[in-house]
C-alpha atoms as a PDB file:
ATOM      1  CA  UNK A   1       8.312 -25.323 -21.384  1.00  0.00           C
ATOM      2  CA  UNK A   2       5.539 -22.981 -20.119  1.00  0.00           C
ATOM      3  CA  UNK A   3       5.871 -19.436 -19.650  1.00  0.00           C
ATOM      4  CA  UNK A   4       6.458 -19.602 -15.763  1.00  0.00           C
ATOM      5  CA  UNK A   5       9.558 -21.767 -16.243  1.00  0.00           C
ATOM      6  CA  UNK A   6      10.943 -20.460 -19.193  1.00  0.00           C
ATOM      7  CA  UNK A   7      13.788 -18.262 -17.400  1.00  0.00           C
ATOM      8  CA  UNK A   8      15.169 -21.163 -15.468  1.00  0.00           C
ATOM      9  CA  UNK A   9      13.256 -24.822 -16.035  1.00  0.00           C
ATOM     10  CA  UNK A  10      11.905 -24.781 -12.134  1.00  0.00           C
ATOM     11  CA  UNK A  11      13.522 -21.681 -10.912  1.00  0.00           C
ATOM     12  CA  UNK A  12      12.047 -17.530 -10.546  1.00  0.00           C
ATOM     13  CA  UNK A  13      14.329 -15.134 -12.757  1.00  0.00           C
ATOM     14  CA  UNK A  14      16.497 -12.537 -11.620  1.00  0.00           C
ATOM     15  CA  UNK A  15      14.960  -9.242 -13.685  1.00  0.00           C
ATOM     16  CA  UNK A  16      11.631  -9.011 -15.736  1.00  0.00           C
ATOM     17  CA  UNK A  17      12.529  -7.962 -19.153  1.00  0.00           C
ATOM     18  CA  UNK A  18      10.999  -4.976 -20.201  1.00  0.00           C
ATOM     19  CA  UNK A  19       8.161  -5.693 -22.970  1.00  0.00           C
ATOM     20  CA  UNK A  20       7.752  -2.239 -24.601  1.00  0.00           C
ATOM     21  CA  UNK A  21       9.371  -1.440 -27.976  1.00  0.00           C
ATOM     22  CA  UNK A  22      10.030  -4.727 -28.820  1.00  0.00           C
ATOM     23  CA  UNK A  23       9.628  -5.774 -32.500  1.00  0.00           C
ATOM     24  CA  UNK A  24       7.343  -7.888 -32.783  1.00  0.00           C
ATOM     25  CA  UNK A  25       5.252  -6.184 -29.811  1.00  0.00           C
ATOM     26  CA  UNK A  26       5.068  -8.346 -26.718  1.00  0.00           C
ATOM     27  CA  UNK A  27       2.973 -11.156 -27.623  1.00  0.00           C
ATOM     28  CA  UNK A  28      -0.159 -12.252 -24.734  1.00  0.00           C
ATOM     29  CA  UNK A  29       2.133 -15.123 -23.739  1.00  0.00           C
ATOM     30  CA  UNK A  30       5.392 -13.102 -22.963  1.00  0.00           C
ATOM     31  CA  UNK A  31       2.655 -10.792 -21.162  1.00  0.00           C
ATOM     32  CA  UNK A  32       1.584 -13.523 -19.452  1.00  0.00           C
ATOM     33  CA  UNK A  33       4.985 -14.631 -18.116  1.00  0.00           C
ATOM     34  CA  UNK A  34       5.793 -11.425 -16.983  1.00  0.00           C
ATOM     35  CA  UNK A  35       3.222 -10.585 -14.720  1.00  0.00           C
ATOM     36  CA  UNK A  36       3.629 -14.190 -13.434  1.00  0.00           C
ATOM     37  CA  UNK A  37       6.998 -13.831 -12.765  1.00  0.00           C
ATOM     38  CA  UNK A  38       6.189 -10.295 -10.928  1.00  0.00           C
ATOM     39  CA  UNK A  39       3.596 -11.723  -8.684  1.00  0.00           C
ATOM     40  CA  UNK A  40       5.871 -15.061  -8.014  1.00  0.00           C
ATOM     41  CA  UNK A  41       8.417 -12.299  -7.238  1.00  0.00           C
ATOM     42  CA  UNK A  42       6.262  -9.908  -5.065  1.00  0.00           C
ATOM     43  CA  UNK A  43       4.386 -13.211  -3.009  1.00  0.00           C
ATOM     44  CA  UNK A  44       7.894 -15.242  -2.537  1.00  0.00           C
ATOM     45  CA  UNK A  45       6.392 -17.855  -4.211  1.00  0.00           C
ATOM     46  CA  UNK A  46       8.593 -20.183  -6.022  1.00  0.00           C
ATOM     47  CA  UNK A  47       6.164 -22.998  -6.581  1.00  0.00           C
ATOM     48  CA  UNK A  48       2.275 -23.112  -7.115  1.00  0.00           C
ATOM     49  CA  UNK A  49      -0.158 -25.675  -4.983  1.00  0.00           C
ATOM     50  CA  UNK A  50      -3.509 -26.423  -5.153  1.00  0.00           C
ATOM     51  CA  UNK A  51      -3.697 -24.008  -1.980  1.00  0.00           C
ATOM     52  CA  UNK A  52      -1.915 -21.001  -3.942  1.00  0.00           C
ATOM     53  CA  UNK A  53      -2.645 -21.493  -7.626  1.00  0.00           C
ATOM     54  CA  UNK A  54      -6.682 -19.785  -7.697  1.00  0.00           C
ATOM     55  CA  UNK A  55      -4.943 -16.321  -5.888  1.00  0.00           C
ATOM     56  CA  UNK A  56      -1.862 -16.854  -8.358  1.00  0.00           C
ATOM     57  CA  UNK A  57      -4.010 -17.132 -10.983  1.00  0.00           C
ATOM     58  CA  UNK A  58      -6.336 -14.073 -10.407  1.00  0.00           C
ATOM     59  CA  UNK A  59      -3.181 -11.768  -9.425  1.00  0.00           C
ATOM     60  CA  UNK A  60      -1.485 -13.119 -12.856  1.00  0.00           C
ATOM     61  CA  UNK A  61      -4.596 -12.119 -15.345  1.00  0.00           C
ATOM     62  CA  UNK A  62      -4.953  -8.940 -13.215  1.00  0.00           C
ATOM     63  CA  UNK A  63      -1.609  -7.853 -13.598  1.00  0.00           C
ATOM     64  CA  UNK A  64      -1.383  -9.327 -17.315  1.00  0.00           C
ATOM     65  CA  UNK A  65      -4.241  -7.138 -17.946  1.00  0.00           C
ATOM     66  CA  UNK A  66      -2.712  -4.408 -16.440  1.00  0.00           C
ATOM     67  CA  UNK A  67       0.531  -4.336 -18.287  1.00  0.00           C
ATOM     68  CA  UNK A  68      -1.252  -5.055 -21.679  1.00  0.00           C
ATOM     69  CA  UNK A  69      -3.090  -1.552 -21.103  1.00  0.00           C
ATOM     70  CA  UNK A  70      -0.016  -0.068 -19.917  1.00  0.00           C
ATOM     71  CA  UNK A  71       1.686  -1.200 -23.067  1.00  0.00           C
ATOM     72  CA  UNK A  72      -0.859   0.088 -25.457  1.00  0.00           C
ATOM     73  CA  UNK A  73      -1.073   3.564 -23.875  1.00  0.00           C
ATOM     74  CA  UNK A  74       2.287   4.583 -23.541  1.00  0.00           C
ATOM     75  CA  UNK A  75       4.523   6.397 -26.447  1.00  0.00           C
ATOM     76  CA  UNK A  76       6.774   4.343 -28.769  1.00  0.00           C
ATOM     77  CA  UNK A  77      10.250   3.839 -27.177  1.00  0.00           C
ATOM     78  CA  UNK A  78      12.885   5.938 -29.330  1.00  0.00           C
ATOM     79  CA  UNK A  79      15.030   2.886 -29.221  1.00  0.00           C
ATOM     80  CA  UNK A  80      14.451  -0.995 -28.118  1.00  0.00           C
ATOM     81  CA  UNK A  81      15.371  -2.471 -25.529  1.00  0.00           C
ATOM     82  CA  UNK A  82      18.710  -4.311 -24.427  1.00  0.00           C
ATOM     83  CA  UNK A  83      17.589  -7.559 -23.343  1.00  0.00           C
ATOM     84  CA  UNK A  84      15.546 -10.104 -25.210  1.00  0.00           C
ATOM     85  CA  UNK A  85      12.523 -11.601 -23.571  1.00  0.00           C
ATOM     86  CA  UNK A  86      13.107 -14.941 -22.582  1.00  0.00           C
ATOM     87  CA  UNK A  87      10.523 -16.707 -24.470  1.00  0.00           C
ATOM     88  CA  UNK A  88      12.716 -14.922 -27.529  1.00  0.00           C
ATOM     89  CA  UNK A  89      15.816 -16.419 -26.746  1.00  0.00           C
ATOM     90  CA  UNK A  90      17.285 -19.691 -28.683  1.00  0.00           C
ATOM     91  CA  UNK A  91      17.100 -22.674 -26.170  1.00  0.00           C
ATOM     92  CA  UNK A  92      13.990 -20.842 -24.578  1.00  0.00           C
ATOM     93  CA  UNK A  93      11.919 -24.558 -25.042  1.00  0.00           C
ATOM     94  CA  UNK A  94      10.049 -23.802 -28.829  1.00  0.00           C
ATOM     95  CA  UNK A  95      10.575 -20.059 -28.149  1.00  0.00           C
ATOM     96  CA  UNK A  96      12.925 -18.977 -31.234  1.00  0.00           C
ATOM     97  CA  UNK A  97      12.216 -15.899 -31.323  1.00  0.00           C
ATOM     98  CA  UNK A  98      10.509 -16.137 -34.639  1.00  0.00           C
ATOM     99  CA  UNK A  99       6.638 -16.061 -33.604  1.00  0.00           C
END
């Protein structure tokens, strides 16, 4: 299961799961499917084509890059957050959680 399906096997998610605080920190691949499923979310995208994907893929290391600064220069959180990432939850393809 990649990263961009790993919500719903061929379908967007509702919410993007907040990455800071999390113990383990957010790993490059949950960064990864975050700011995919942000710009899938912001373009209405639901599918990539070989017309779409070299934009996609720009806007997706962009914004990865992005949130991985973000992430480093903000404050601890003073408590974790509520939801799991997806790629953390059991079922999640050979996400367990455990990585």
């Amino acid at each position: 299961m990649t990263p961009a399906t790993a919500c719903y096997p061929g379908r967007m998610c509702r919410n993007i799961t907040p990455l800071r605080g999390l113990e383990p920190p957010a790993t490059a691949e949950e960064v990864e499917a975050a700011a995919r499923q942000f710009v899938r979310k912001v373009s209405g995208l639901t599918t990539q084509s070989a017309r779409t994907d070299p934009a996609v893929d720009r806007a997706v290391t962009a914004v990865a890059r992005a949130t991985t600064e973000l992430l480093a220069a903000l404050p601890p959180r003073r408590r974790p957050p509520t939801t799991v990432p997806p790629l953390r939850r059991t079922g999640a393809g050979t996400a367990t959680g455990a990585s």
